[in-house]
Protein backbone atom coordinates (compact mmCIF):
# COMPACT_ATOMS: atom_id res chain seq x y z
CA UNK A 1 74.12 84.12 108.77
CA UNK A 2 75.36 86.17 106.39
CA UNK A 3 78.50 89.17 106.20
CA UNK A 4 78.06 92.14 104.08
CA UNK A 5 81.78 93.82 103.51
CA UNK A 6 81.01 97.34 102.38
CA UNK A 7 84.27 99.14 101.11
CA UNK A 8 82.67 102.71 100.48
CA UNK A 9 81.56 102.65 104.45
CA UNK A 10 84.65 100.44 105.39
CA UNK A 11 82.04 98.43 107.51
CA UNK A 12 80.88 94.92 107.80
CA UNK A 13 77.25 93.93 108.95
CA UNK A 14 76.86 90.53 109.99
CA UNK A 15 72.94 89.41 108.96
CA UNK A 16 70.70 86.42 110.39
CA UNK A 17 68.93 83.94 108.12
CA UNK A 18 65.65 86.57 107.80
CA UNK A 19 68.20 89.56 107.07
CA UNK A 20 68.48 91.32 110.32
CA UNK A 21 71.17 93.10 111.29
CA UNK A 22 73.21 91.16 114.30
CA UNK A 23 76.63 93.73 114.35
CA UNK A 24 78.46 95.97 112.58
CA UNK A 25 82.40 96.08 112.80
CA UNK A 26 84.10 98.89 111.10
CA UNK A 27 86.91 97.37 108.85
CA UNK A 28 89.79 98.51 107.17
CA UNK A 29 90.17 97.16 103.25
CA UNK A 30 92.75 97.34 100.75
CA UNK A 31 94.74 101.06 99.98
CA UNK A 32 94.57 100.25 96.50
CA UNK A 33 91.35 99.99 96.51
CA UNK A 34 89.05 97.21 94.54
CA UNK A 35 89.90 94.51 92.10
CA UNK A 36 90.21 90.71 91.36
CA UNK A 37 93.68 90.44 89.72
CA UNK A 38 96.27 88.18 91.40
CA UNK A 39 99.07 90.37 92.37
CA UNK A 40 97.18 93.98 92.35
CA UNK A 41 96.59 93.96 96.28
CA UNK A 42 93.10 95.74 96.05
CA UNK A 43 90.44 93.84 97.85
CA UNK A 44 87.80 91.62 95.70
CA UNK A 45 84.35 92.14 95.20
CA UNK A 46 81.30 89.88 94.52
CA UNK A 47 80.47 86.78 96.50
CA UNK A 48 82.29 84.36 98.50
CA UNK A 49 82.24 81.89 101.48
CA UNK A 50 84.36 81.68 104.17
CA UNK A 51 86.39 78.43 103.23
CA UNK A 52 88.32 77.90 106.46
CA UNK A 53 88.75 79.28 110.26
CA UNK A 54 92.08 79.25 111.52
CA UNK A 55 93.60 80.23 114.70
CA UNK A 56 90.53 78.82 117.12
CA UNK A 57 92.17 78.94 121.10
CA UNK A 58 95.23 81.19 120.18
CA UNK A 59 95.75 83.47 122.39
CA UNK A 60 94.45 87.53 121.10
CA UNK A 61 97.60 88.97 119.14
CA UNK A 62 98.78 85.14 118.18
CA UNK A 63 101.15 86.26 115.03
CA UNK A 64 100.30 84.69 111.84
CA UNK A 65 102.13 83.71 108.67
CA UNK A 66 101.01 81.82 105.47
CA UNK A 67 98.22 80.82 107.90
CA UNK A 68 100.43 79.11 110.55
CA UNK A 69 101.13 80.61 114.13
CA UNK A 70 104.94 81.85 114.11
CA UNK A 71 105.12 81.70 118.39
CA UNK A 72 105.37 85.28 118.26
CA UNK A 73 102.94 87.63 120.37
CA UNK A 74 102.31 90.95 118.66
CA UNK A 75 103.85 93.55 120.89
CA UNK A 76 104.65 97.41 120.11
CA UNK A 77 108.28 96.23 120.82
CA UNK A 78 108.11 93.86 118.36
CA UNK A 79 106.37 95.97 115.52
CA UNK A 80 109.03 98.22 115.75
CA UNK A 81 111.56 95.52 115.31
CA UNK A 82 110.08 95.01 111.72
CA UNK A 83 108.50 97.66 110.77
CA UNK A 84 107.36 96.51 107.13
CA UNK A 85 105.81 93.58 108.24
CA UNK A 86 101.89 92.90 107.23
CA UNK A 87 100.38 91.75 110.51
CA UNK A 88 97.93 89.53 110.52
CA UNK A 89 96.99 88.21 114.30
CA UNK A 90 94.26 86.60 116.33
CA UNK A 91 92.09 84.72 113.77
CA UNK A 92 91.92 84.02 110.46
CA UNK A 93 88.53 83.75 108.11
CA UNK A 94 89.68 82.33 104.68
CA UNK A 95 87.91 83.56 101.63
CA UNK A 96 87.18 81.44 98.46
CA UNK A 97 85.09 83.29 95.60
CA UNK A 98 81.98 81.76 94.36
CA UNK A 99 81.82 83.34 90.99
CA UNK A 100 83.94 81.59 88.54
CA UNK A 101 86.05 83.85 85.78
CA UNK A 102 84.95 87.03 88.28
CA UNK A 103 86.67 85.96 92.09
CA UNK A 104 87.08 82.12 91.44
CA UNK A 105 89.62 80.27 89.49
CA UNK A 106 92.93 81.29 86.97
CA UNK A 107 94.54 84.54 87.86
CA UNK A 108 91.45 86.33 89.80
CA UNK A 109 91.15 83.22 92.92
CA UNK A 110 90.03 85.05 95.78
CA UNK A 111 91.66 82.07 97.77
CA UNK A 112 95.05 81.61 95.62
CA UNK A 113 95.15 85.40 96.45
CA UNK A 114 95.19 84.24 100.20
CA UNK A 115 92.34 87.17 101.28
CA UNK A 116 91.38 86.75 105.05
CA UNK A 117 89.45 88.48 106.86
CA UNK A 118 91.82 88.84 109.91
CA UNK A 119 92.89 90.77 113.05
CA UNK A 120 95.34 93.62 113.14
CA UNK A 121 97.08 95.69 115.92
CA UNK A 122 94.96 97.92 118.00
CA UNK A 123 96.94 100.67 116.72
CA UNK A 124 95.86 99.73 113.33
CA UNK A 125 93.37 102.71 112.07
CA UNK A 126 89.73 100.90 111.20
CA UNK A 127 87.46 102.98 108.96
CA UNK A 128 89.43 103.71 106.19
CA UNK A 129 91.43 101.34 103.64
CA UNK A 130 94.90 100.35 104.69
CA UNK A 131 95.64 96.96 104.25
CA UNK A 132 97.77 94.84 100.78
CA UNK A 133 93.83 93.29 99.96
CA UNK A 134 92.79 91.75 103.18
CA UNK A 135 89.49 92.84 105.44
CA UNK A 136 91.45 94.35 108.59
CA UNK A 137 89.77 94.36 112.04
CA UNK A 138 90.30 95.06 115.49
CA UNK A 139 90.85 91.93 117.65
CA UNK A 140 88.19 91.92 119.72
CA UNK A 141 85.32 92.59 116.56
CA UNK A 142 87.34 89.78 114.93
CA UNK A 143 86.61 87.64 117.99
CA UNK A 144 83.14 88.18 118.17
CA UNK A 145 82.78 87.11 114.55
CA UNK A 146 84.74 84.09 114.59
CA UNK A 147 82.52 82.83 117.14
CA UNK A 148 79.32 83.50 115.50
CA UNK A 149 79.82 82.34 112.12
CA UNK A 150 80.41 79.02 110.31
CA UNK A 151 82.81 78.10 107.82
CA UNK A 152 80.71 77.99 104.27
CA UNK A 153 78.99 81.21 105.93
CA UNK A 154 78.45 83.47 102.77
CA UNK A 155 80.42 87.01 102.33
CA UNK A 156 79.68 89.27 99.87
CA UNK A 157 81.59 92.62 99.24
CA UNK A 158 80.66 95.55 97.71
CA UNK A 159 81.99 98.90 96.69
């Protein structure tokens, strides 16, 4: 398997071994668009894996933060009780960069830069960029993914 992030389509194809396409999930990627710098909240490019799957069994809309399940639910109610919040819910696919001085290591670590591919409220508008440099997607595409890939599957994104 393979996953093909494509930021000019916001869409992600997931391919088999021989390069067929098994799904497409729209996605939502960073507002600031593209870039590897630590701090710049644009999404990276180039190659990765996924390094780690987190949240496996938690219940859809589990809240997440710094990777760890808070015992919160996401709920409209409690969006609007913190309104600035970046949600990130349901599963978690870690990214690491494979491409040393481009998305790996120093100041440009794809994984140091903590970018997931993760769920998001189903209010959450997919098909255009929105999120601080993460790959947004609705619960139920995130779902579907996390139980058809491996970690060490390979990612690449393009613009």
């Amino acid at each position: 398997m393979k996953i093909i992030v494509d930021i000019s389509l916001q869409q992600m194809t997931l391919q088999d071994v021989a390069g067929h396409i098994v799904r497409c999930y729209p996605i939502s990627s960073a507002k600031n668009g593209t870039g590897q710098q630590r701090g710049s909240f644009h999404t990276p490019l180039g190659k990765h894996i996924i390094r780690a799957k987190i949240g496996q069994n938690a219940p859809v809309n589990t809240v997440f933060v710094r990777r760890r399940p808070t015992g919160e639910i996401y709920t409209p109610e409690l969006a609007a009780n913190h309104p600035n919040r970046d949600w990130i819910l349901t599963r978690i696919l870690w990214l690491s960069g494979c491409e040393p001085g481009f998305n790996r290591l120093g100041s440009v670590d794809t994984m140091r830069r903590y970018i997931y591919i993760h769920g998001s409220p189903d209010s959450a508008e997919m098909g255009k960029p929105g999120s601080i440099g993460c790959i947004r997607m609705h619960n139920h595409d995130l779902l579907d993914l996390f139980e058809r890939v491996p970690a060490g599957t390979p990612v690449e994104i393009t613009a």
